[in-house]
PDB file of N, CA and C in Angstrom:
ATOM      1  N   UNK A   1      56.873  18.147  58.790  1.00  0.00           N
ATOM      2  CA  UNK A   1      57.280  17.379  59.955  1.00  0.00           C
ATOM      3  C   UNK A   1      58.547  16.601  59.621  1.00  0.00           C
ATOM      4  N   UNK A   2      59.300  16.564  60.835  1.00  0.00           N
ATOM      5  CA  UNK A   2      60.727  15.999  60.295  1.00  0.00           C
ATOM      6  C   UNK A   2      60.950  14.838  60.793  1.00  0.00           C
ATOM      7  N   UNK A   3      61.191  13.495  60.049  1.00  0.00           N
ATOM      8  CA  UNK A   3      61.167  12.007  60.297  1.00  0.00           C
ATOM      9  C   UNK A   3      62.196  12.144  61.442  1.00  0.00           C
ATOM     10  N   UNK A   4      62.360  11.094  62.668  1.00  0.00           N
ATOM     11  CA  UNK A   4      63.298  10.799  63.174  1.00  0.00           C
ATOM     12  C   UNK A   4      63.630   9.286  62.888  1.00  0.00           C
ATOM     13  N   UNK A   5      64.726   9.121  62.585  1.00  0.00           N
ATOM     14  CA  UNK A   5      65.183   7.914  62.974  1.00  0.00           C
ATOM     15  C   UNK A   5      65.383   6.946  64.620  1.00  0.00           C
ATOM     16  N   UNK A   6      64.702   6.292  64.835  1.00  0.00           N
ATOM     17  CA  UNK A   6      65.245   5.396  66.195  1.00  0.00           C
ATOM     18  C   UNK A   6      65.751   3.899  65.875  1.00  0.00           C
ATOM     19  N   UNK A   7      66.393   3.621  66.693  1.00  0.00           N
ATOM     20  CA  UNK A   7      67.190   2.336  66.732  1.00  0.00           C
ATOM     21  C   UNK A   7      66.604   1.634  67.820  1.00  0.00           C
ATOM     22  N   UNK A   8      66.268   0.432  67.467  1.00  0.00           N
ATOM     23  CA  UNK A   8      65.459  -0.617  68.482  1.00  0.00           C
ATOM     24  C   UNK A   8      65.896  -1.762  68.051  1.00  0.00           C
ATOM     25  N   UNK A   9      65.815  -2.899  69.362  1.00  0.00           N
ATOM     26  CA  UNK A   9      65.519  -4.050  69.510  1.00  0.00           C
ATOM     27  C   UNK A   9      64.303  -5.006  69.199  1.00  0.00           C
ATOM     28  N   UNK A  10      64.351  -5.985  68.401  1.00  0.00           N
ATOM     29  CA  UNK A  10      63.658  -6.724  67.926  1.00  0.00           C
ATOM     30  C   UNK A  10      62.070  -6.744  69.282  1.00  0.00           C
ATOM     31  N   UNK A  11      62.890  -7.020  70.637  1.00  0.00           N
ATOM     32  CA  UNK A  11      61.797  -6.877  71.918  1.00  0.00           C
ATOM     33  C   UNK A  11      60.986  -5.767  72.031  1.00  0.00           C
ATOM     34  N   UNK A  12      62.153  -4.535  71.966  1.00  0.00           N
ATOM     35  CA  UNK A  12      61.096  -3.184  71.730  1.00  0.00           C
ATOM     36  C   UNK A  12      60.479  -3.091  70.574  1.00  0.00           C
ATOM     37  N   UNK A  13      60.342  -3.073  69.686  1.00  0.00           N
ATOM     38  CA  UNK A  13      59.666  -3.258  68.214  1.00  0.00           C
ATOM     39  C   UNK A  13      58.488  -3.853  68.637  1.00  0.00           C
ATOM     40  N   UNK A  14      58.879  -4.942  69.396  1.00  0.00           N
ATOM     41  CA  UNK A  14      57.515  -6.127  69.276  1.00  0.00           C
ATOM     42  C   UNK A  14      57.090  -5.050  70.493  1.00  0.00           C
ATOM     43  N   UNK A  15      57.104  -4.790  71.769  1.00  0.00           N
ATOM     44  CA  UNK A  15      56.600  -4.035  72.748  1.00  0.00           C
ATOM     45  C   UNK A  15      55.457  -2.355  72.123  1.00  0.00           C
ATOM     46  N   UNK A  16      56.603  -2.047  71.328  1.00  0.00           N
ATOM     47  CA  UNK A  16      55.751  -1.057  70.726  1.00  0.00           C
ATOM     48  C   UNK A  16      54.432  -1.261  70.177  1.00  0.00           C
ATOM     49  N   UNK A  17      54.559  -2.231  69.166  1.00  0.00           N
ATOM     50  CA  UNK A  17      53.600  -2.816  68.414  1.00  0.00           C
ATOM     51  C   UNK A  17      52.080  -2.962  69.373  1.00  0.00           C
ATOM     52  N   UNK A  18      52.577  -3.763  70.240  1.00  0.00           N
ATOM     53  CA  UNK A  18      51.170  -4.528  70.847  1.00  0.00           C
ATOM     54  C   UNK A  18      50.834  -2.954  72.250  1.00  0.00           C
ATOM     55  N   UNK A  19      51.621  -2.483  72.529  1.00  0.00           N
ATOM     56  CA  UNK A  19      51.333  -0.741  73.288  1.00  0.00           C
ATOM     57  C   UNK A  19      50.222  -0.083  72.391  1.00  0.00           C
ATOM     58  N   UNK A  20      51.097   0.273  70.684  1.00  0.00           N
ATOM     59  CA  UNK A  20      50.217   0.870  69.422  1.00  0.00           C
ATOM     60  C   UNK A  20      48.590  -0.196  69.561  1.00  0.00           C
ATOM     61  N   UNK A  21      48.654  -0.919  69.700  1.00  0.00           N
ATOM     62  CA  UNK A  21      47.043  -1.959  69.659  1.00  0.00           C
ATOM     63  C   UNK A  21      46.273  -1.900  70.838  1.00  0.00           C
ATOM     64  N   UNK A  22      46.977  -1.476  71.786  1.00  0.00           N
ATOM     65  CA  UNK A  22      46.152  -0.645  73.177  1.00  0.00           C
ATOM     66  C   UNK A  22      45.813   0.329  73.039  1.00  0.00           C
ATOM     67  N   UNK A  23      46.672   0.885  72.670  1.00  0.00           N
ATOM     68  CA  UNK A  23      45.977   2.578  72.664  1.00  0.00           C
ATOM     69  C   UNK A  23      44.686   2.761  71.789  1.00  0.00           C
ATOM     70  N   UNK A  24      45.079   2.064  70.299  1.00  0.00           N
ATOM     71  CA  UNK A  24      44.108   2.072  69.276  1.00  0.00           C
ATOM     72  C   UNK A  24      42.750   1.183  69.607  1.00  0.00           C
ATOM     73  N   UNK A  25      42.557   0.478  71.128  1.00  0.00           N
ATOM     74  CA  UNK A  25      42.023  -0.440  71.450  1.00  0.00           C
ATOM     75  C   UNK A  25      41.329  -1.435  70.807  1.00  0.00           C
ATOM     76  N   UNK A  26      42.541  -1.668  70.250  1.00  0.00           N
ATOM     77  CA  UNK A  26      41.968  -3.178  69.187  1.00  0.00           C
ATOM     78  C   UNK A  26      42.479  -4.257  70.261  1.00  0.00           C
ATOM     79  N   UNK A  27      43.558  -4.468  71.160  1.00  0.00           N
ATOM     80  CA  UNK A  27      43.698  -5.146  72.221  1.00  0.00           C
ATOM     81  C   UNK A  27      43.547  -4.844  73.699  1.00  0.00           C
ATOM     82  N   UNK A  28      42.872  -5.608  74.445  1.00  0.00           N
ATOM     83  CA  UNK A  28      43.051  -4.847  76.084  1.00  0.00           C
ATOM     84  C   UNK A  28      44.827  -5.288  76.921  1.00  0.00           C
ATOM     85  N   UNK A  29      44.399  -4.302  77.763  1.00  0.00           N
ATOM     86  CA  UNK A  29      45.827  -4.389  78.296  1.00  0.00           C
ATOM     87  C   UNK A  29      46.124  -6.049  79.098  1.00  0.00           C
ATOM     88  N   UNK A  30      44.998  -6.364  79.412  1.00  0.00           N
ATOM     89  CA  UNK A  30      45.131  -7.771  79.993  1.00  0.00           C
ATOM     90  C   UNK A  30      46.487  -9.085  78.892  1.00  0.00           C
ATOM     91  N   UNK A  31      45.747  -8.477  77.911  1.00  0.00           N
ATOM     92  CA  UNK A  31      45.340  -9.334  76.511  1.00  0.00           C
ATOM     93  C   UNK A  31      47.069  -8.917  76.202  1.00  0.00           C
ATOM     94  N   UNK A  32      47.410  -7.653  76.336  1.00  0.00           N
ATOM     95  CA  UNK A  32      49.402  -7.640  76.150  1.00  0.00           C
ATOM     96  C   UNK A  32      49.966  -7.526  77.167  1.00  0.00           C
ATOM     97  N   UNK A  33      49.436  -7.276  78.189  1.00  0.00           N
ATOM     98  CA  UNK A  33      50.386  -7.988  79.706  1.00  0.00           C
ATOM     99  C   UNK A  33      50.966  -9.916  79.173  1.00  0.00           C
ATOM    100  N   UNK A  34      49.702 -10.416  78.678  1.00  0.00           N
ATOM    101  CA  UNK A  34      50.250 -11.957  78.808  1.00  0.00           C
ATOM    102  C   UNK A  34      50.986 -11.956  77.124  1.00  0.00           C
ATOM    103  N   UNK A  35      50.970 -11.138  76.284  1.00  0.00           N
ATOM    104  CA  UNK A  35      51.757 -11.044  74.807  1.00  0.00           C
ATOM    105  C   UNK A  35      53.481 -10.439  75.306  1.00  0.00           C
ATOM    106  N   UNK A  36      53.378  -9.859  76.111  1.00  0.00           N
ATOM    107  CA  UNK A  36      54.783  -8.981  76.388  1.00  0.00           C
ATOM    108  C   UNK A  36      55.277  -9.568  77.926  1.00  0.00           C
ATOM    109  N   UNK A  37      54.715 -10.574  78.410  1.00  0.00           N
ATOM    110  CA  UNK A  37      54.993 -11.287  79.683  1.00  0.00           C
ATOM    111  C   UNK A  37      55.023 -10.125  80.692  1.00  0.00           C
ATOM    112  N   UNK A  38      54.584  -9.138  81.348  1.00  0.00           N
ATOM    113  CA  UNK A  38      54.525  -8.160  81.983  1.00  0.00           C
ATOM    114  C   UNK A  38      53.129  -8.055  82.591  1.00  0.00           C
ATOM    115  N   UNK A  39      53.464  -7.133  83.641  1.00  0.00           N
ATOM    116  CA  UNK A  39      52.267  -7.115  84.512  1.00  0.00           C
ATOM    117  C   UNK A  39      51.023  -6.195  84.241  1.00  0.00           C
ATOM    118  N   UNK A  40      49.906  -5.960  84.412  1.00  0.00           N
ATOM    119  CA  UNK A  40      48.998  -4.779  83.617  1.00  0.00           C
ATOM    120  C   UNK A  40      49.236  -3.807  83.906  1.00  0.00           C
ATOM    121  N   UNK A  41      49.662  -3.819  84.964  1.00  0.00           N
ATOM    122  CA  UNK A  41      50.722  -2.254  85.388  1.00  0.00           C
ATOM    123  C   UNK A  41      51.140  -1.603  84.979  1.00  0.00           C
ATOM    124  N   UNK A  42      52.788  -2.702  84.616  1.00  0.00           N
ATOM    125  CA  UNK A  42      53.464  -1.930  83.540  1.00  0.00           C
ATOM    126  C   UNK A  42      52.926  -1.690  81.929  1.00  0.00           C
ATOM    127  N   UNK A  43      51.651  -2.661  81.499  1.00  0.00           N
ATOM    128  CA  UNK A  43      51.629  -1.694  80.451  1.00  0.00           C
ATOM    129  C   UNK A  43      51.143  -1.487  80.860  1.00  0.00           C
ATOM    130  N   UNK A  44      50.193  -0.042  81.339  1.00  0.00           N
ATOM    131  CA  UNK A  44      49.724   1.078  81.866  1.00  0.00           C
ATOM    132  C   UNK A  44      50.818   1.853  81.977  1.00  0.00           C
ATOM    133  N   UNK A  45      51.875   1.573  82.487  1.00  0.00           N
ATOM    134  CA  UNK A  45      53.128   2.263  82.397  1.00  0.00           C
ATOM    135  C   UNK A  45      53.643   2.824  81.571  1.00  0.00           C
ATOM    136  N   UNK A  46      53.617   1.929  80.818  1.00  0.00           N
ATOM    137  CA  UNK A  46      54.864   2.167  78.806  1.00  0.00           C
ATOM    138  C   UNK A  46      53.876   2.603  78.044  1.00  0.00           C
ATOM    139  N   UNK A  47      52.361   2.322  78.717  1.00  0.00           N
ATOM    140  CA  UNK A  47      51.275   3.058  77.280  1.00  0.00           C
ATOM    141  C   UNK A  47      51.612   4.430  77.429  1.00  0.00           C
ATOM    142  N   UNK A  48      51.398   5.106  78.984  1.00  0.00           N
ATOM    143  CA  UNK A  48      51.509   6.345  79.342  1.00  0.00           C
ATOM    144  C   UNK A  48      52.330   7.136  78.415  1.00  0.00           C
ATOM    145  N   UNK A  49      53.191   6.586  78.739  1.00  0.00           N
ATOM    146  CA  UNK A  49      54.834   6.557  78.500  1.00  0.00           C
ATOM    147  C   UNK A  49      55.145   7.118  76.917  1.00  0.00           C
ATOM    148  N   UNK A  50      54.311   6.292  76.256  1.00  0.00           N
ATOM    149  CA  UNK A  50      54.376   6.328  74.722  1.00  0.00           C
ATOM    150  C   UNK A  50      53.451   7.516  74.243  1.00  0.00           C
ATOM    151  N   UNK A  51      52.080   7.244  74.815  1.00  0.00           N
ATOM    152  CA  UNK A  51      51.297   8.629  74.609  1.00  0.00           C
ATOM    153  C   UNK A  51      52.111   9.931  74.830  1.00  0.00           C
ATOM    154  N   UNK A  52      52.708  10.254  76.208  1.00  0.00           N
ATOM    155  CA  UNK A  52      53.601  11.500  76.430  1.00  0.00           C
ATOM    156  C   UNK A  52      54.644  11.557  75.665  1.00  0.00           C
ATOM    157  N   UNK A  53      55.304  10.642  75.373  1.00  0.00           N
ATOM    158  CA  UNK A  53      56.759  11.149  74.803  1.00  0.00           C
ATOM    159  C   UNK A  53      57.235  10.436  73.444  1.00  0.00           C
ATOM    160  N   UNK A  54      56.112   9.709  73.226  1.00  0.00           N
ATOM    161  CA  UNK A  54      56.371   9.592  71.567  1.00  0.00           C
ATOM    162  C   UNK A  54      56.736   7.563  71.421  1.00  0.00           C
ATOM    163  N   UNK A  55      57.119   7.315  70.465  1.00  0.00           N
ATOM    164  CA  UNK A  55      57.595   5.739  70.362  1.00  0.00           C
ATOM    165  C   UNK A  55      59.181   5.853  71.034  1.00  0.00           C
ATOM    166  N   UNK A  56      60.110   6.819  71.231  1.00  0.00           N
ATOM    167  CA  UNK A  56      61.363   6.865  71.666  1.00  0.00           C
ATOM    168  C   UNK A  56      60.740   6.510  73.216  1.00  0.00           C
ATOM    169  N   UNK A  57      59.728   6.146  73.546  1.00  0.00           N
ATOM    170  CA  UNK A  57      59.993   5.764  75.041  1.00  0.00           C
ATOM    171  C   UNK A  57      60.095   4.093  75.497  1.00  0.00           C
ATOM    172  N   UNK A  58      59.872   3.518  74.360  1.00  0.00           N
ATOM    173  CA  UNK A  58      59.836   2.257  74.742  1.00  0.00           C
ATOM    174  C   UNK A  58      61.713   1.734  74.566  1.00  0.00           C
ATOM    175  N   UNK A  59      62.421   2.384  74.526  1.00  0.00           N
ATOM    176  CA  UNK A  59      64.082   2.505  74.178  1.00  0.00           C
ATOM    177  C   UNK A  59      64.714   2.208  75.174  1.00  0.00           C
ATOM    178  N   UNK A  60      65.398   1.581  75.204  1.00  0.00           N
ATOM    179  CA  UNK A  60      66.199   1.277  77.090  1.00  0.00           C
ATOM    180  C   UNK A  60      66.928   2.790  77.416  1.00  0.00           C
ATOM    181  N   UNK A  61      66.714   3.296  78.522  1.00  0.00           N
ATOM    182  CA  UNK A  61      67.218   4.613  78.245  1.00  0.00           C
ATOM    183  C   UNK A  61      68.906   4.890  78.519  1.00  0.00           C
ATOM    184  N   UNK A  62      69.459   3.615  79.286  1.00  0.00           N
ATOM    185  CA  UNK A  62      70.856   3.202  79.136  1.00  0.00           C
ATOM    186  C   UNK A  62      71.707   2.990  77.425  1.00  0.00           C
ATOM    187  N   UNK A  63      71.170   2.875  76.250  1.00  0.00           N
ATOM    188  CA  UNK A  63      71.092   2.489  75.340  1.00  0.00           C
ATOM    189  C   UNK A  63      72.416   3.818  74.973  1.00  0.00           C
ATOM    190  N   UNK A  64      73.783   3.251  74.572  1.00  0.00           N
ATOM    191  CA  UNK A  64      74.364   3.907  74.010  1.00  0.00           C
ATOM    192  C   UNK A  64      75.444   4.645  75.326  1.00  0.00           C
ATOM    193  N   UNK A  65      75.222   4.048  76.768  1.00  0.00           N
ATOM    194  CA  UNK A  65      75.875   5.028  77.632  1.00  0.00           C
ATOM    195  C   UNK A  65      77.135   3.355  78.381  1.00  0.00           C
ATOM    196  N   UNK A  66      78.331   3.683  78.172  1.00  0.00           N
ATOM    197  CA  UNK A  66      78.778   2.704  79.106  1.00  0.00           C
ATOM    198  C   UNK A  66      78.308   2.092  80.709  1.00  0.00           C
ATOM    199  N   UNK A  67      78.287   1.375  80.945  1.00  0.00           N
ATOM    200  CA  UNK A  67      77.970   0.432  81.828  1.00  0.00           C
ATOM    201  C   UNK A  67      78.530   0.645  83.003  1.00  0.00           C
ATOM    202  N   UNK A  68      77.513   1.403  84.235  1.00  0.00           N
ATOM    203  CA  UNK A  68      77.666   1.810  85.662  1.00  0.00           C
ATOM    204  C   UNK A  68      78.796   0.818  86.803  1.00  0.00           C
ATOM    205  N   UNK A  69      78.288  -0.503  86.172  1.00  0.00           N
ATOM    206  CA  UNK A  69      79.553  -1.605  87.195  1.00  0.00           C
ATOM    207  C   UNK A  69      80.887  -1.614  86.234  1.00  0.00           C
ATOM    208  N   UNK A  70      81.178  -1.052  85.124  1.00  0.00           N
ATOM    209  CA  UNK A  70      82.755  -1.025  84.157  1.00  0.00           C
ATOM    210  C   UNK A  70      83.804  -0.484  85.060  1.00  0.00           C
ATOM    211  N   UNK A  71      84.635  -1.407  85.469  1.00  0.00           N
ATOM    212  CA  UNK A  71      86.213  -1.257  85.899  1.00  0.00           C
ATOM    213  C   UNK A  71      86.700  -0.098  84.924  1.00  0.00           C
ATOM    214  N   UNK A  72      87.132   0.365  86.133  1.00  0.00           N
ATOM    215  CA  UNK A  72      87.832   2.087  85.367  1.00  0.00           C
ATOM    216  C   UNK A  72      89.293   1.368  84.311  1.00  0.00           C
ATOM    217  N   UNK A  73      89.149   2.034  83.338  1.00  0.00           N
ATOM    218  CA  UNK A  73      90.566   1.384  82.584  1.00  0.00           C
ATOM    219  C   UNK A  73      92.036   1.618  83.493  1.00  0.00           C
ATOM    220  N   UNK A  74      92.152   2.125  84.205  1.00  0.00           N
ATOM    221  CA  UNK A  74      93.617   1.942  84.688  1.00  0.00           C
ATOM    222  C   UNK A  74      93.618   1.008  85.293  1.00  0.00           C
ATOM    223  N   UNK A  75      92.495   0.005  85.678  1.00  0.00           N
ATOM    224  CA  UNK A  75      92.731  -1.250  86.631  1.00  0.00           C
ATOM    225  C   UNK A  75      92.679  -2.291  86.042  1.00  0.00           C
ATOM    226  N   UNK A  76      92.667  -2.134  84.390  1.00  0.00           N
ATOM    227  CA  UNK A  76      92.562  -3.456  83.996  1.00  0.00           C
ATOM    228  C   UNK A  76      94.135  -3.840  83.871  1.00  0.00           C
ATOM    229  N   UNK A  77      93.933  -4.985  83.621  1.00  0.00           N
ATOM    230  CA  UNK A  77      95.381  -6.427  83.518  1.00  0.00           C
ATOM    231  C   UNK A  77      96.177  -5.707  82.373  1.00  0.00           C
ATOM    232  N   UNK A  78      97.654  -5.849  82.466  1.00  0.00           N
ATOM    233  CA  UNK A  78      98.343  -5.534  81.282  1.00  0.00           C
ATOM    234  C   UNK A  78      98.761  -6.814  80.557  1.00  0.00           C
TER     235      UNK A  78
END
């Protein structure tokens, strides 16, 4: 099996973490809705999320792509 490397935020790290303690149900989702300030929803959401597609889902998926409101460079100030 071949390691991947991912790059995360201190927030996602911690998000992952307490997702990994749901699934493994050592915590209920109630119990990391109020650890991750989020609604039980969403984790139900990001657990899904993580079960299907691995720990790369808790990743902002903007992460690495320039920014949708960025002034096109020919309009900036000289």
């Amino acid at each position: 099996m071949e390691k991947e490397i991912i790059k995360m935020s201190k927030k996602e790290l911690k998000r992952l973490k307490v997702i990994h303690k749901v699934i493994d149900k050592r915590i209920k989702q109630k119990d990391a809705a109020k650890i991750l300030s989020l609604s039980t929803r969403q984790v139900r959401r990001i657990q899904k999320k993580v079960k299907e597609k691995g720990d790369t889902a808790v990743v902002h998926r903007n992460r690495g792509r320039p920014s949708s409101r960025k002034f096109p460079t020919n309009l900036k100030m000289k």
